[in-house]
PDB file of N, CA and C in Angstrom:
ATOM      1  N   UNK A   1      14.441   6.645 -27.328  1.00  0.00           N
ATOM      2  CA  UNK A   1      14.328   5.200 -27.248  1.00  0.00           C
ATOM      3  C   UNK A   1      15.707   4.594 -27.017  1.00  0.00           C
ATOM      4  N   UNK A   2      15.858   3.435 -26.513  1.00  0.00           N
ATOM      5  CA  UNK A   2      16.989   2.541 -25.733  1.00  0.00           C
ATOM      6  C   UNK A   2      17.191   1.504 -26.678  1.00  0.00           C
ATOM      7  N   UNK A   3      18.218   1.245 -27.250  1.00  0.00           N
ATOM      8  CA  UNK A   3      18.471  -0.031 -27.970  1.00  0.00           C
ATOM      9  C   UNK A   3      17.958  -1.501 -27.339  1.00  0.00           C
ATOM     10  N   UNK A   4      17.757  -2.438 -27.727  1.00  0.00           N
ATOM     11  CA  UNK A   4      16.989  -3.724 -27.206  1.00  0.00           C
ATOM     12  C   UNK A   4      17.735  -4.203 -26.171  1.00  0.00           C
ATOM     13  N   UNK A   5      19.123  -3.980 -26.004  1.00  0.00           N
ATOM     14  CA  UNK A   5      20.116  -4.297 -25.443  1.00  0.00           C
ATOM     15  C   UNK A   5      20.300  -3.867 -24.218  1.00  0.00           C
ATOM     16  N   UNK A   6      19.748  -2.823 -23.891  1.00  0.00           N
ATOM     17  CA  UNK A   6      19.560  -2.228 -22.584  1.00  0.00           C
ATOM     18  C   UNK A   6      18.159  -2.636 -22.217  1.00  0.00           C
ATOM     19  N   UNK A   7      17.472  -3.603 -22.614  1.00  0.00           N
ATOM     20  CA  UNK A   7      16.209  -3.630 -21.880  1.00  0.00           C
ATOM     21  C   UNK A   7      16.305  -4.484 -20.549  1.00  0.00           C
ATOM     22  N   UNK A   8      16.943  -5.466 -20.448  1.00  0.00           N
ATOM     23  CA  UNK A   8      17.107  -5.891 -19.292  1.00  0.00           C
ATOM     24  C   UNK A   8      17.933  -5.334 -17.716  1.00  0.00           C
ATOM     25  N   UNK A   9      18.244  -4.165 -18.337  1.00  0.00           N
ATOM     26  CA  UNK A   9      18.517  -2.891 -17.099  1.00  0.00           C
ATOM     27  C   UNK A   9      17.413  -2.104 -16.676  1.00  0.00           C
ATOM     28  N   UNK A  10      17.073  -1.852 -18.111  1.00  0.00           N
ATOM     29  CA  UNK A  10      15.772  -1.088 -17.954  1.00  0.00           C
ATOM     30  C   UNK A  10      14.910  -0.884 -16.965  1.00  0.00           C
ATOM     31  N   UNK A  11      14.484  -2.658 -17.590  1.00  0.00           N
ATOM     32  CA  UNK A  11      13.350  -3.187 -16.854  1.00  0.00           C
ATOM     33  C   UNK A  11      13.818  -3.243 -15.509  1.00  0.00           C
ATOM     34  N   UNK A  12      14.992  -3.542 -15.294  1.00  0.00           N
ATOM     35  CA  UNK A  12      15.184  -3.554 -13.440  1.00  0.00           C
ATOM     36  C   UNK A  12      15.319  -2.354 -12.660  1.00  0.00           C
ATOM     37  N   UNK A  13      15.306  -1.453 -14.040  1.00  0.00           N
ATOM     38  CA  UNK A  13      15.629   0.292 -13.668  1.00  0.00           C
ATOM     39  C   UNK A  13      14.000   0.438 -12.635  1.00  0.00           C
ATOM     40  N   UNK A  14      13.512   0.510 -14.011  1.00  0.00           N
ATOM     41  CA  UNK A  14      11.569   0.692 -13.277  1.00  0.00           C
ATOM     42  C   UNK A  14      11.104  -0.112 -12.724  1.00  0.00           C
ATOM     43  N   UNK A  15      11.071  -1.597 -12.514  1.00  0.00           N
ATOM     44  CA  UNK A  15      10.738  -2.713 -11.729  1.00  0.00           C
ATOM     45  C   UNK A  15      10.769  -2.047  -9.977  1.00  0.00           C
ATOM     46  N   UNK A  16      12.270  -1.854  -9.914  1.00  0.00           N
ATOM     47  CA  UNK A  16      13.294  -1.636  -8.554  1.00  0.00           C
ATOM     48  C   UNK A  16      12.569  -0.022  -8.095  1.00  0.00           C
ATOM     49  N   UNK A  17      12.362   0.895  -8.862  1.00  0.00           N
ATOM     50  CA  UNK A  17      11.626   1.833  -8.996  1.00  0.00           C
ATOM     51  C   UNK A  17      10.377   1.759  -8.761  1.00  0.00           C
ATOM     52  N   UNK A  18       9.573   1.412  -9.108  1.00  0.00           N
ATOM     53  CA  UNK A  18       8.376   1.171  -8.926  1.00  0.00           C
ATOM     54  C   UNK A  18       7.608   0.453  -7.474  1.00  0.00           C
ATOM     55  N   UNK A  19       8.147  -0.856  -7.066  1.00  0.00           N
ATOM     56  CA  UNK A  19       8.576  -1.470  -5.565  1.00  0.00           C
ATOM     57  C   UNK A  19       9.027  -0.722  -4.698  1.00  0.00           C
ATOM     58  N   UNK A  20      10.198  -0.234  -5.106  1.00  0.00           N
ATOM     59  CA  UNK A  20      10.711   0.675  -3.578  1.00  0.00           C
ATOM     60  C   UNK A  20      10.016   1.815  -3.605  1.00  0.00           C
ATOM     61  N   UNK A  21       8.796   2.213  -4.215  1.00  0.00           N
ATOM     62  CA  UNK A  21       7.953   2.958  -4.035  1.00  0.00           C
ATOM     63  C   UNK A  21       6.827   2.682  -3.035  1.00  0.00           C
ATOM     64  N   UNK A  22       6.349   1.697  -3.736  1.00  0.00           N
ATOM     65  CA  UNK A  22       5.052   1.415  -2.761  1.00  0.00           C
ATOM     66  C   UNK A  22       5.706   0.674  -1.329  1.00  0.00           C
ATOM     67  N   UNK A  23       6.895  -0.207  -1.432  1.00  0.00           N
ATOM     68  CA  UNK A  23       7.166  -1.200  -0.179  1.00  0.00           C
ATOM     69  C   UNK A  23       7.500   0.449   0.670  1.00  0.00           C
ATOM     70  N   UNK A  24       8.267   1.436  -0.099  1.00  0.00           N
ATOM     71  CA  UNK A  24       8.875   2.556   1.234  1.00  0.00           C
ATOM     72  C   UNK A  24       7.255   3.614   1.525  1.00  0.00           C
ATOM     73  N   UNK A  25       6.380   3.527   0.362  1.00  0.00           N
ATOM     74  CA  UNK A  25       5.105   3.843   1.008  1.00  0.00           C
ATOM     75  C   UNK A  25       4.387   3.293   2.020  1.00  0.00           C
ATOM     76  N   UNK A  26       4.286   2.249   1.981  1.00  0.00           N
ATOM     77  CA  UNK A  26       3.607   1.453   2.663  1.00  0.00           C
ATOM     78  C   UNK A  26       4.220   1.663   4.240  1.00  0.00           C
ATOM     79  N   UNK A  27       5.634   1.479   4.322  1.00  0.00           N
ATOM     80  CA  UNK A  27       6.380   1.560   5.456  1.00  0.00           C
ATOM     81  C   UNK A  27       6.591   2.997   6.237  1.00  0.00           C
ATOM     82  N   UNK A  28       6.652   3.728   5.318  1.00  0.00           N
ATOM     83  CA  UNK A  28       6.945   4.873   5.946  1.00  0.00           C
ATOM     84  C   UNK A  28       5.354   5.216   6.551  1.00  0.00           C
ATOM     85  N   UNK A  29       4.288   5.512   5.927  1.00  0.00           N
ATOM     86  CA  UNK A  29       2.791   5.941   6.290  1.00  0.00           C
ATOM     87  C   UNK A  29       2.510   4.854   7.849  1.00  0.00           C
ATOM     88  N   UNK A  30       3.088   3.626   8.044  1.00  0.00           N
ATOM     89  CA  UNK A  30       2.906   3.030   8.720  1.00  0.00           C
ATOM     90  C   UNK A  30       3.774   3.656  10.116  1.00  0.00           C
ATOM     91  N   UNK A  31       4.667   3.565   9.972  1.00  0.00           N
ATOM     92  CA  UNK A  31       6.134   4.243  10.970  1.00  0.00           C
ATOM     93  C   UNK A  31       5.236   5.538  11.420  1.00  0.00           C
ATOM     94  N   UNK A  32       5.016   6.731  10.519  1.00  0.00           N
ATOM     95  CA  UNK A  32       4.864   8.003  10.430  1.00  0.00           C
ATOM     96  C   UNK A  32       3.430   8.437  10.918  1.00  0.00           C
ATOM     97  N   UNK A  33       2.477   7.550  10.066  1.00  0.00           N
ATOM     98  CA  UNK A  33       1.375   8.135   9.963  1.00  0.00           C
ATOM     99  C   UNK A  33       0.653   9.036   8.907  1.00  0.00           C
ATOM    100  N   UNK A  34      -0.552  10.080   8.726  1.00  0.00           N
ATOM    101  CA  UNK A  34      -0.808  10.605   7.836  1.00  0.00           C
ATOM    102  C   UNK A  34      -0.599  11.775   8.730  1.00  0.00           C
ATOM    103  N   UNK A  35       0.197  12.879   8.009  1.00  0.00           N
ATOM    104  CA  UNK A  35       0.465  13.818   8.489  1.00  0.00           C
ATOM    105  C   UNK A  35       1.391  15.068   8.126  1.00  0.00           C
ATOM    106  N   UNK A  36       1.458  16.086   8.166  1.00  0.00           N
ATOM    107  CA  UNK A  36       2.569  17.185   7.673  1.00  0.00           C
ATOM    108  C   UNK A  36       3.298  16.549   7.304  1.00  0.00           C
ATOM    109  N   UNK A  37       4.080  16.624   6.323  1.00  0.00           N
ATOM    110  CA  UNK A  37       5.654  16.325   6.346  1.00  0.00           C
ATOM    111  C   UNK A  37       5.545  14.381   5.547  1.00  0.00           C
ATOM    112  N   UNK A  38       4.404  14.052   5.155  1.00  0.00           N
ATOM    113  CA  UNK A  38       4.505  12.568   5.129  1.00  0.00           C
ATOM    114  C   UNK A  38       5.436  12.879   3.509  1.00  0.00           C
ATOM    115  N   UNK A  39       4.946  13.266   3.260  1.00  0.00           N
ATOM    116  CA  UNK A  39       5.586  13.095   1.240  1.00  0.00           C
ATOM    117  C   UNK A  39       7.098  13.302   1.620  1.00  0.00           C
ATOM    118  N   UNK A  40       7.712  14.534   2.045  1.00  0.00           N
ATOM    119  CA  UNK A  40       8.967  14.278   1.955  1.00  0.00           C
ATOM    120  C   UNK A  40       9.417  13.703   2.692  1.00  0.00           C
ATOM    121  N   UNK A  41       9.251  13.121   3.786  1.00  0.00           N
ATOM    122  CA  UNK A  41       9.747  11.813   4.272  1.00  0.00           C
ATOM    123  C   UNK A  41       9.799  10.701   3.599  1.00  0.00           C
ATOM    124  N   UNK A  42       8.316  10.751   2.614  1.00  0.00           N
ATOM    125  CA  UNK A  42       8.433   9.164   1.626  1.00  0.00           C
ATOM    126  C   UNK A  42       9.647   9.048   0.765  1.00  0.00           C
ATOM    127  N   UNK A  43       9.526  10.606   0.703  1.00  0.00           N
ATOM    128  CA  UNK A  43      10.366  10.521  -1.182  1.00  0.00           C
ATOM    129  C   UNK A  43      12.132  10.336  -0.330  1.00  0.00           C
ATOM    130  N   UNK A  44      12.287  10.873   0.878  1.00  0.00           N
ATOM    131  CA  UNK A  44      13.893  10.426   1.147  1.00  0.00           C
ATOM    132  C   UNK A  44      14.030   9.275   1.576  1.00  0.00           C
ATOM    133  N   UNK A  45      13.112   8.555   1.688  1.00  0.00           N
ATOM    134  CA  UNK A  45      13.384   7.114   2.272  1.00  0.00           C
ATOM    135  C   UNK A  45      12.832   6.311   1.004  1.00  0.00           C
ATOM    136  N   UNK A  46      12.649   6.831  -0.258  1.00  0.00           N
ATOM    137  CA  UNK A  46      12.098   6.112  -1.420  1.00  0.00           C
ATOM    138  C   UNK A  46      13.513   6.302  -1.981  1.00  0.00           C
ATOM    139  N   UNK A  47      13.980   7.181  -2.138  1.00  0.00           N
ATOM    140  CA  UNK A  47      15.406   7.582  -3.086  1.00  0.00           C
ATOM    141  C   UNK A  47      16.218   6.836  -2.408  1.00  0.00           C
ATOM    142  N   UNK A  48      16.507   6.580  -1.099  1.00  0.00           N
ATOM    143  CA  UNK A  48      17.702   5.560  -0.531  1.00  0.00           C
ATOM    144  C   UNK A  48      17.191   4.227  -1.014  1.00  0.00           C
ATOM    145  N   UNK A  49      15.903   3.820  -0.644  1.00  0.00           N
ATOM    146  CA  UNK A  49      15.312   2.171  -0.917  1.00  0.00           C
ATOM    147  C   UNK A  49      15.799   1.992  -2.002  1.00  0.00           C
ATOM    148  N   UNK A  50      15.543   2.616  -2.759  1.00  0.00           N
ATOM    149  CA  UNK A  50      15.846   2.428  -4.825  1.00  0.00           C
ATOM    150  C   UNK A  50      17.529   2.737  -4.867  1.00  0.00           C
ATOM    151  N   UNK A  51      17.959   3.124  -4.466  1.00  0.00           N
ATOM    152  CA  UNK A  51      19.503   2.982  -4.341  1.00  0.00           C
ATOM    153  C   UNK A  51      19.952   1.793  -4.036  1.00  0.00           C
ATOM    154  N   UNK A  52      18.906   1.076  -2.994  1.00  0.00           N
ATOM    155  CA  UNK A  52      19.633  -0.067  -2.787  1.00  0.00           C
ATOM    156  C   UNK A  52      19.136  -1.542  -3.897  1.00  0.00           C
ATOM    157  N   UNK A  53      17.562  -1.206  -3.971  1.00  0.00           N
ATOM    158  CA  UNK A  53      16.771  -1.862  -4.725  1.00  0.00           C
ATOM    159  C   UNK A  53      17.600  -1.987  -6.270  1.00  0.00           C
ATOM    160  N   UNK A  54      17.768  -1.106  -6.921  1.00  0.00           N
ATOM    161  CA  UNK A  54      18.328  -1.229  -8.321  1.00  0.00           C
ATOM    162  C   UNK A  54      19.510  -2.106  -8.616  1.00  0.00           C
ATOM    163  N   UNK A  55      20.665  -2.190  -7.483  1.00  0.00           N
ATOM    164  CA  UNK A  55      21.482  -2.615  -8.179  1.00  0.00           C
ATOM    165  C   UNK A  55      21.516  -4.542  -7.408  1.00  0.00           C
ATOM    166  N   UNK A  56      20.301  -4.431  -6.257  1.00  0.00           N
ATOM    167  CA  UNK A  56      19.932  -5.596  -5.909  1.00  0.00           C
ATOM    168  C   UNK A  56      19.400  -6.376  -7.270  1.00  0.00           C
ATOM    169  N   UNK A  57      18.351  -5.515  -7.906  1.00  0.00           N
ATOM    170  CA  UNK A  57      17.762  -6.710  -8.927  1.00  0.00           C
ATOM    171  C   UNK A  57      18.594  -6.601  -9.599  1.00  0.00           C
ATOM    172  N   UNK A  58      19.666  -6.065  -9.797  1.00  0.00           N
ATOM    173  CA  UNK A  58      20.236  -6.313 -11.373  1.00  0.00           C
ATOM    174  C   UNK A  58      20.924  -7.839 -10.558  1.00  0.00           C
ATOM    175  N   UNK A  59      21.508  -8.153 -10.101  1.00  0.00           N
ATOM    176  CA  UNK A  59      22.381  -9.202  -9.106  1.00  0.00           C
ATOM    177  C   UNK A  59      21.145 -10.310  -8.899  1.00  0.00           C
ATOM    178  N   UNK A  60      19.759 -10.144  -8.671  1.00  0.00           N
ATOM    179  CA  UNK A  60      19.159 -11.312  -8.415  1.00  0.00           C
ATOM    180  C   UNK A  60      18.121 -11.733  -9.008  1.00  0.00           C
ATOM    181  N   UNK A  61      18.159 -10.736  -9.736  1.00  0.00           N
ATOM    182  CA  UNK A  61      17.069 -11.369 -11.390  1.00  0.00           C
ATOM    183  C   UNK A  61      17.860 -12.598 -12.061  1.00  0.00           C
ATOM    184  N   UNK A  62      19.396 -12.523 -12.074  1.00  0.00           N
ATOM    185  CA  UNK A  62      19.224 -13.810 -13.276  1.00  0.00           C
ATOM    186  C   UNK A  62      19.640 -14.992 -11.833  1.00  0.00           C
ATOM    187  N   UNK A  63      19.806 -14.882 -10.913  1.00  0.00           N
ATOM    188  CA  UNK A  63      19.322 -15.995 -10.416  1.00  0.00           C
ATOM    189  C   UNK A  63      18.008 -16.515  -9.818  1.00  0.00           C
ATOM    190  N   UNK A  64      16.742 -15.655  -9.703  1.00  0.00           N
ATOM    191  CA  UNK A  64      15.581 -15.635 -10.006  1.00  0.00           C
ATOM    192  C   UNK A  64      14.783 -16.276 -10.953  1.00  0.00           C
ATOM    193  N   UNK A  65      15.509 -15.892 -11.912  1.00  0.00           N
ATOM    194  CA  UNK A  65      15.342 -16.730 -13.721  1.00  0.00           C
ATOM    195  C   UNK A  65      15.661 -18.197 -13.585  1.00  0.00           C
ATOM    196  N   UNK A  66      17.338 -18.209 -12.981  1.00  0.00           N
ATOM    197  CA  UNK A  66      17.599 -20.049 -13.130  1.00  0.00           C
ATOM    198  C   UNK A  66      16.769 -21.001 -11.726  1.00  0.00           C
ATOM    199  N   UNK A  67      16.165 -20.004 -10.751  1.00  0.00           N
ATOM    200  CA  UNK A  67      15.251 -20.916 -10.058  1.00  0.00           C
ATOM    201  C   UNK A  67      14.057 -21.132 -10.625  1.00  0.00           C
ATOM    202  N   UNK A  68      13.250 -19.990 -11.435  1.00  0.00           N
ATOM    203  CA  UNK A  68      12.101 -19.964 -12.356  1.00  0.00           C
ATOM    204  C   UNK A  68      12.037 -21.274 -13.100  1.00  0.00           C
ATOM    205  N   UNK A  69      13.643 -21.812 -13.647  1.00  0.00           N
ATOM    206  CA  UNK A  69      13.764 -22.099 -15.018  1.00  0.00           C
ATOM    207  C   UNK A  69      13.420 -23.808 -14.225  1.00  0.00           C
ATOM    208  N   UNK A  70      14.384 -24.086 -13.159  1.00  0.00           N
ATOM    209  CA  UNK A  70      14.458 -25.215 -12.528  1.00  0.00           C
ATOM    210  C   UNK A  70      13.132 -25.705 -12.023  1.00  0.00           C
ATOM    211  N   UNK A  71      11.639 -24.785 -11.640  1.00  0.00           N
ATOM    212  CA  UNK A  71      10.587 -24.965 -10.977  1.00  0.00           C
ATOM    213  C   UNK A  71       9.442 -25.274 -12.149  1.00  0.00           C
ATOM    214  N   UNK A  72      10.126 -24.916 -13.236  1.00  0.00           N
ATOM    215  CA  UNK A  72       8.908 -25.117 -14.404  1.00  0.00           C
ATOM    216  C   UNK A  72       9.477 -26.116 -15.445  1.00  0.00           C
ATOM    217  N   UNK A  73       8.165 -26.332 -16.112  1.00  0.00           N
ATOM    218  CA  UNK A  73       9.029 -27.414 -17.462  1.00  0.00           C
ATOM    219  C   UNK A  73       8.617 -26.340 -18.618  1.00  0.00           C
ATOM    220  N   UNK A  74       9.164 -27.067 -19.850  1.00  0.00           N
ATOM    221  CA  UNK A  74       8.347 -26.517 -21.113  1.00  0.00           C
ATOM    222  C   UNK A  74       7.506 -26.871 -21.760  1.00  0.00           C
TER     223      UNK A  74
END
């Protein structure tokens, strides 16, 4: 278990993880097709996406939050 303090990495750990899964699924099966070779093509173009994905949300979650914050009341 992760101290409380790391949860807001966390969460952008698996968030960013989880997305650049299906968005590089979605894209690659589309590009590619169904066919030999589709999985490891997903998974090297899933491991770069999430390379880029992870340290994107950490950078645009909290300004995400202060547009959230500005679009809603309490």
């Amino acid at each position: 278990m992760f101290p409380a303090r790391y949860a807001p990495v966390l969460f952008g750990f698996v968030l960013s993880g989880l997305m650049s899964a299906l968005v590089s699924a979605i894209a690659t099966f589309r590009a590619a097709g169904m066919g030999q070779g589709l999985a490891a093509l997903w998974l090297g173009n899933w491991l770069s996406s999430w390379a880029v994905a992870f340290p994107a949300v950490l950078v645009v979650a909290p300004l995400a939050r202060r547009l959230v914050a500005r679009l809603t009341r309490s």
